[in-house]
C-alpha atoms as a PDB file:
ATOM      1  CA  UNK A   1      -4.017   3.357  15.864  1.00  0.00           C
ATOM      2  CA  UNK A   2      -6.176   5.198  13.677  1.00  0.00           C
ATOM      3  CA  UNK A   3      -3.417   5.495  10.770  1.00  0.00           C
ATOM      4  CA  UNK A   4      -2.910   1.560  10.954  1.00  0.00           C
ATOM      5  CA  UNK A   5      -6.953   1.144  10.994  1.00  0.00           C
ATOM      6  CA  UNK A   6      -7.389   3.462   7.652  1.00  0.00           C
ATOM      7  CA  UNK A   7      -4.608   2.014   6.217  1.00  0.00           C
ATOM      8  CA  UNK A   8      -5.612  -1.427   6.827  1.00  0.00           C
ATOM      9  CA  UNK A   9      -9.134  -0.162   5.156  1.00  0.00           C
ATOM     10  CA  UNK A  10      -7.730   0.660   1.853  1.00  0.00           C
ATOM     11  CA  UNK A  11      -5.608  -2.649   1.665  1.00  0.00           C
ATOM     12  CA  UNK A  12      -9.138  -3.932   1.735  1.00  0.00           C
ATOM     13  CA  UNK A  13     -10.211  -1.500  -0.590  1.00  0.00           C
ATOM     14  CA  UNK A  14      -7.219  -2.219  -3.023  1.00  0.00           C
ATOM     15  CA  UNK A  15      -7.879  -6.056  -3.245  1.00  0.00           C
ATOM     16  CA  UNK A  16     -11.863  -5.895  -3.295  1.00  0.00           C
ATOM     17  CA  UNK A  17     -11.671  -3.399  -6.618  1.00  0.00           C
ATOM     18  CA  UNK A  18      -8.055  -2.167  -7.671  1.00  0.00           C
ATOM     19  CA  UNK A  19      -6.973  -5.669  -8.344  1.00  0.00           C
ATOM     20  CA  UNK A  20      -9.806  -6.670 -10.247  1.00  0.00           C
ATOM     21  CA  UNK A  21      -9.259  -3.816 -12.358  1.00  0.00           C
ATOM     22  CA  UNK A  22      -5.871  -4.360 -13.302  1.00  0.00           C
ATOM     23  CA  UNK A  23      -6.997  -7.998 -13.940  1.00  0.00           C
ATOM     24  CA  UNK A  24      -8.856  -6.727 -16.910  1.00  0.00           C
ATOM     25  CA  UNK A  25      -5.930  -5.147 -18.591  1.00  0.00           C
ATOM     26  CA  UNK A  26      -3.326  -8.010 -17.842  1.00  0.00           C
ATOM     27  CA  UNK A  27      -1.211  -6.619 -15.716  1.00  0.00           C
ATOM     28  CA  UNK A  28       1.843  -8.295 -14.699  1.00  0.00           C
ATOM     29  CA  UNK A  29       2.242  -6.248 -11.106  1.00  0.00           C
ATOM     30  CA  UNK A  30      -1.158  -7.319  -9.598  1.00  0.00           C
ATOM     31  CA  UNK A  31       0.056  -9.564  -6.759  1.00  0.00           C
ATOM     32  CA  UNK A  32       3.287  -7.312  -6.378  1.00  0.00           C
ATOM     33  CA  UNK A  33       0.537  -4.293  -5.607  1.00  0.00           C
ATOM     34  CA  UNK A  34      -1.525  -6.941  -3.427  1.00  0.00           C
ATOM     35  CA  UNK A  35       1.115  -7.660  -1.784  1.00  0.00           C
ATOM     36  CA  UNK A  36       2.861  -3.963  -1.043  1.00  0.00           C
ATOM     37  CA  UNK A  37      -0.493  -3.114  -0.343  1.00  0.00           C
ATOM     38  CA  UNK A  38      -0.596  -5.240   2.881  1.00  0.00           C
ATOM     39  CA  UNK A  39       2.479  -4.257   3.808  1.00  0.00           C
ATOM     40  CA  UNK A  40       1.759  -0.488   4.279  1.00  0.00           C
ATOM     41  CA  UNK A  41      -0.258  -0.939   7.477  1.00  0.00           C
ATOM     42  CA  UNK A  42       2.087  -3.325   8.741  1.00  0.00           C
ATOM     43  CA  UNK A  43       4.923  -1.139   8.384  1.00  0.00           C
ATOM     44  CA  UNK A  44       2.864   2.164  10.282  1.00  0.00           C
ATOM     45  CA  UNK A  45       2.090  -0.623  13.129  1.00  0.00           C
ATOM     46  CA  UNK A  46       5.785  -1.848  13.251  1.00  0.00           C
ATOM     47  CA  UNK A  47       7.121   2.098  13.209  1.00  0.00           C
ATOM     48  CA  UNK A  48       4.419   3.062  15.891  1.00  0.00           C
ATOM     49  CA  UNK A  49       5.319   0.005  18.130  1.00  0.00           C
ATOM     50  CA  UNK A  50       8.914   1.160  17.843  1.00  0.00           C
ATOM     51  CA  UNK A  51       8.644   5.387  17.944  1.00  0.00           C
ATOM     52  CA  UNK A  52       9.533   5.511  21.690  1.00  0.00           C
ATOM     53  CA  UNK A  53      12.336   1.924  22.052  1.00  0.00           C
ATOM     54  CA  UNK A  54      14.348   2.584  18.999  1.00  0.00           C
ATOM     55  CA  UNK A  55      13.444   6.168  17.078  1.00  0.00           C
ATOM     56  CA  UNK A  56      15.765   5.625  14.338  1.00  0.00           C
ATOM     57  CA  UNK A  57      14.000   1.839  13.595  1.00  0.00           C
ATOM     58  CA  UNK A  58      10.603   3.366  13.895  1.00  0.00           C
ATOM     59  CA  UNK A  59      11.129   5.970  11.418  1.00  0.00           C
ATOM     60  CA  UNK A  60      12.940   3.488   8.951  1.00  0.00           C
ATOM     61  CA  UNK A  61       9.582   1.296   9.202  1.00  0.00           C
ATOM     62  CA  UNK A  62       7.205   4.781   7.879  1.00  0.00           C
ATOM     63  CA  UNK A  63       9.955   5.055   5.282  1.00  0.00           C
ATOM     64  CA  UNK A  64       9.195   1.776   4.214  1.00  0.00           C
ATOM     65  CA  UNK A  65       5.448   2.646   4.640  1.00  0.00           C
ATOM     66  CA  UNK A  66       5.798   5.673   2.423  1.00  0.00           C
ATOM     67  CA  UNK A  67       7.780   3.707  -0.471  1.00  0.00           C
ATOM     68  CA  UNK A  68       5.217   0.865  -0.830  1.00  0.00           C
ATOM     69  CA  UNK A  69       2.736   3.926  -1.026  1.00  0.00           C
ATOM     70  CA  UNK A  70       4.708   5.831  -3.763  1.00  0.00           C
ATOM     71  CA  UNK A  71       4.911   2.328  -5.580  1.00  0.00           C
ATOM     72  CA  UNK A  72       1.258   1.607  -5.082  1.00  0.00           C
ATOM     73  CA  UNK A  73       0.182   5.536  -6.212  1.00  0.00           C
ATOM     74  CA  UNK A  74       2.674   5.137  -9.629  1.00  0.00           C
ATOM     75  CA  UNK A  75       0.912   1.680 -10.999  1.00  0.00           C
ATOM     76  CA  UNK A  76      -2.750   3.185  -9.934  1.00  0.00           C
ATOM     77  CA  UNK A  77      -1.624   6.329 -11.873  1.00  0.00           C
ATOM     78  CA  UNK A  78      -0.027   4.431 -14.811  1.00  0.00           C
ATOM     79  CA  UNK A  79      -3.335   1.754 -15.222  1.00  0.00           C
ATOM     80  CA  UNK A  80      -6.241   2.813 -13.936  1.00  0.00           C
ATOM     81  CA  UNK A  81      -6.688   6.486 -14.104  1.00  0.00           C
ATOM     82  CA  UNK A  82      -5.073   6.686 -17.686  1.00  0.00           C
ATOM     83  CA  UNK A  83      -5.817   2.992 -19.452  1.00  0.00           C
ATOM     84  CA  UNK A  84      -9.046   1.569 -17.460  1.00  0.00           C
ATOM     85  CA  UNK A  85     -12.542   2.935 -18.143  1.00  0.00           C
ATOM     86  CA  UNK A  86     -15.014   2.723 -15.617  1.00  0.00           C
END
């Protein structure tokens, strides 16, 4: 529950001042990042719902989970650690 709840927190996190951010540089990924962003905690909830019915489901749900995260970490690496000032 915890992992959904922190995960959930940085979704927030992402739209409130990541997205913003990228808004100032144009770039063309922002609702693709809003959107994959979101999905993260859904996908822990889904796999954790799943872990003890269906194993094999549940752990194809975190490796969803952990591509939207690699996604997410490559455009905040790309943009706003090397291009944005703050």
């Amino acid at each position: 529950m915890e992992v959904y709840q922190k995960t959930l927190e940085c979704s927030v996190i992402i739209d409130k001042d990541i997205v913003p951010a990228l808004e100032k540089i144009k770039d063309k990924r922002i609702e693709e990042l809003s959107k994959n962003a979101m999905a993260i905690p859904l996908y822990v909830s889904e796999g954790h719902s799943l872990r003890f019915a269906d194993f094999a489901l549940a752990l194809g749900y975190i490796e969803k989970a952990f591509q939207q995260l690699v996604f997410f970490l490559g455009i905040v690496y790309n943009n706003i650690i090397i291009r944005i000032k703050f």
